[in-house]
C-alpha atoms as a PDB file:
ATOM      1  CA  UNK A   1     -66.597 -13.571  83.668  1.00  0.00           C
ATOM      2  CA  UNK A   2     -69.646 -16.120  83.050  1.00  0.00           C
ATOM      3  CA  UNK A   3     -73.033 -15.361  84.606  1.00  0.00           C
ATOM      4  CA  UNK A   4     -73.381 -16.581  87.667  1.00  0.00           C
ATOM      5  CA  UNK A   5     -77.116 -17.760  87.442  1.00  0.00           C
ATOM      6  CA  UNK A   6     -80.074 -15.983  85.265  1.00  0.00           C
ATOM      7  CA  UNK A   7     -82.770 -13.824  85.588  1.00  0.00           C
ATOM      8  CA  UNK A   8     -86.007 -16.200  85.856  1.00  0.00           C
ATOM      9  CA  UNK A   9     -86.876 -14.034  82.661  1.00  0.00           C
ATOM     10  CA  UNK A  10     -84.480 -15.641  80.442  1.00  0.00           C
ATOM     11  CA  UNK A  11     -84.413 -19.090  82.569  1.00  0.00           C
ATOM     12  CA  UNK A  12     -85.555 -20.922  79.410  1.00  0.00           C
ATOM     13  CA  UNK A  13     -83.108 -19.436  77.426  1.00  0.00           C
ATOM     14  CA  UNK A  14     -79.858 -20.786  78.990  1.00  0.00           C
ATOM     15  CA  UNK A  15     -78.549 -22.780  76.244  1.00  0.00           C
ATOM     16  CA  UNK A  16     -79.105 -20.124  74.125  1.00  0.00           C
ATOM     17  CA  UNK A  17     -77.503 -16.970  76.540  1.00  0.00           C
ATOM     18  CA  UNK A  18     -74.165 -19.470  76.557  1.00  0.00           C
ATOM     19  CA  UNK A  19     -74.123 -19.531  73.060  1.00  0.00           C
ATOM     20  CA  UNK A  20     -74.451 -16.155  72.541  1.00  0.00           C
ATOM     21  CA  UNK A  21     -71.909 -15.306  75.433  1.00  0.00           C
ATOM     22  CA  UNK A  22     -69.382 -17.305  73.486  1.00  0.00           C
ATOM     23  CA  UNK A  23     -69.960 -15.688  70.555  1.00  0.00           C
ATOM     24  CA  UNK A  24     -70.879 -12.305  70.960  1.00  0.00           C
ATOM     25  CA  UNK A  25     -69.068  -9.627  73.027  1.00  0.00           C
ATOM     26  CA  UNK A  26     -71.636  -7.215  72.671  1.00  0.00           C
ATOM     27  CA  UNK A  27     -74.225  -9.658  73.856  1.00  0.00           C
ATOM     28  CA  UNK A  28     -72.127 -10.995  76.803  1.00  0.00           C
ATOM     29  CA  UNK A  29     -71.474  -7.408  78.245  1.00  0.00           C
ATOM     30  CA  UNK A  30     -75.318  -6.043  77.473  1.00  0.00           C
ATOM     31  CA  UNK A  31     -76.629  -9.376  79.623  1.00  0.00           C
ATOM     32  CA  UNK A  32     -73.638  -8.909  82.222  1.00  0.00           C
ATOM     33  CA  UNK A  33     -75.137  -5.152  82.992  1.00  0.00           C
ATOM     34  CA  UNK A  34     -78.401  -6.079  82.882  1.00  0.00           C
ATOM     35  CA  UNK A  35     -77.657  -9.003  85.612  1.00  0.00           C
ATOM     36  CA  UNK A  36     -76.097  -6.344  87.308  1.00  0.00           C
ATOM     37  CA  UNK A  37     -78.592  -3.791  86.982  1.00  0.00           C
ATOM     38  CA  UNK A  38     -81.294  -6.561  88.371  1.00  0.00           C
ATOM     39  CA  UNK A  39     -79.122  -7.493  91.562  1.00  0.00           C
ATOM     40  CA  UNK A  40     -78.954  -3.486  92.350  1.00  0.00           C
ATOM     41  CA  UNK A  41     -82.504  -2.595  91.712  1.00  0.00           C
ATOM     42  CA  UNK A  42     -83.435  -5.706  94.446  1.00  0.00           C
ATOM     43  CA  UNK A  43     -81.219  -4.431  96.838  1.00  0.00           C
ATOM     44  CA  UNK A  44     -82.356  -0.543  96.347  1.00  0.00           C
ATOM     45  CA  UNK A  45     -85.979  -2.300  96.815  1.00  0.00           C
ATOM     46  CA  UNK A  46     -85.372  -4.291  99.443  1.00  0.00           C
ATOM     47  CA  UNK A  47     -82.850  -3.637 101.404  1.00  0.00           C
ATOM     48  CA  UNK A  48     -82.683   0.220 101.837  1.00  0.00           C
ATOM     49  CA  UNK A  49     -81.349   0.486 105.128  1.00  0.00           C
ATOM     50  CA  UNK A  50     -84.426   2.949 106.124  1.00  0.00           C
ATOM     51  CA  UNK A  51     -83.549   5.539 103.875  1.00  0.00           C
ATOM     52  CA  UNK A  52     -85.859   6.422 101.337  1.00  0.00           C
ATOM     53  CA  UNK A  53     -85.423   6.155  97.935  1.00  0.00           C
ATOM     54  CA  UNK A  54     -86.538   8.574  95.302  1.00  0.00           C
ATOM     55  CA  UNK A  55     -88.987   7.633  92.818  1.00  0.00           C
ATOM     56  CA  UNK A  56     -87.600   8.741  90.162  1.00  0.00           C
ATOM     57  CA  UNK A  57     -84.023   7.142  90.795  1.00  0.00           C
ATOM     58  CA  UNK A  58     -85.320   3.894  91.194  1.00  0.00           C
ATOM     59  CA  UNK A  59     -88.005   4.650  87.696  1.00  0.00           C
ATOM     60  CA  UNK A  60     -84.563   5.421  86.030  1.00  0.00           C
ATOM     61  CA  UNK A  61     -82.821   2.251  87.086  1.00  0.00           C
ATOM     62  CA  UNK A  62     -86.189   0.498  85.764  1.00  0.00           C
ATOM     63  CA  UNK A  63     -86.034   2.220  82.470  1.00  0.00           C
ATOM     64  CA  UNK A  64     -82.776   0.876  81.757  1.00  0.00           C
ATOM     65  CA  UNK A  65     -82.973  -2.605  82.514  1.00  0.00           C
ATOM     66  CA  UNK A  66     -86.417  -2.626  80.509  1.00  0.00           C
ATOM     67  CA  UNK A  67     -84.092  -1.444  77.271  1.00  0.00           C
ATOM     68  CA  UNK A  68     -81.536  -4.160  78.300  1.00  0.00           C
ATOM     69  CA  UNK A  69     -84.159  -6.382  78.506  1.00  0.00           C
ATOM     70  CA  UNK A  70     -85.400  -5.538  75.348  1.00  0.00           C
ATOM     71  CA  UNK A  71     -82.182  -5.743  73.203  1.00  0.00           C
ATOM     72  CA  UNK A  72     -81.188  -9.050  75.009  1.00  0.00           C
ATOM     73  CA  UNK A  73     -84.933 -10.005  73.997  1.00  0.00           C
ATOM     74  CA  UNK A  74     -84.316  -9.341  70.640  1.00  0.00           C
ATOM     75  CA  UNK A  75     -81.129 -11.091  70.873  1.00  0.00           C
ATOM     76  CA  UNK A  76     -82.352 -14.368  71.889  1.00  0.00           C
ATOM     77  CA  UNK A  77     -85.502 -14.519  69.569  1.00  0.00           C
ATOM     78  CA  UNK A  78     -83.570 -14.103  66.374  1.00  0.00           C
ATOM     79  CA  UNK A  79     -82.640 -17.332  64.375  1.00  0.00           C
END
């Protein structure tokens, strides 16, 4: 499955994300969750249906995509 668009994080990085897609399984899936993780955690924020939220559920969900972010980071910054 390719990505379907990018976060605006990684916007400048598109040639590189495809690359690394092709060539890396590891990296494909870890940028697939984290897309996926993104799209949930905007609809949790902003479309909630009027019930609440927990705090903590949606600090958790923000925890995780900061590691994802981080090891997809590290990803495309290496040469």
């Amino acid at each position: 499955m390719k990505s379907s668009g990018y976060s605006s994080k990684f916007i400048k990085y598109q040639d590189k994300i495809r690359e690394l897609e092709d060539k890396n399984p590891r990296f494909k899936r870890v940028f697939q969750e984290y897309e996926i993780f993104s799209r949930e955690l905007w609809d949790l924020e902003t479309c909630a249906g009027g019930n609440p939220i927990p705090d903590d559920f949606i600090e958790a969900f923000q925890l995780q995509m900061r590691y994802l972010e981080e090891e997809i980071k590290n990803w495309l910054q290496s040469k």
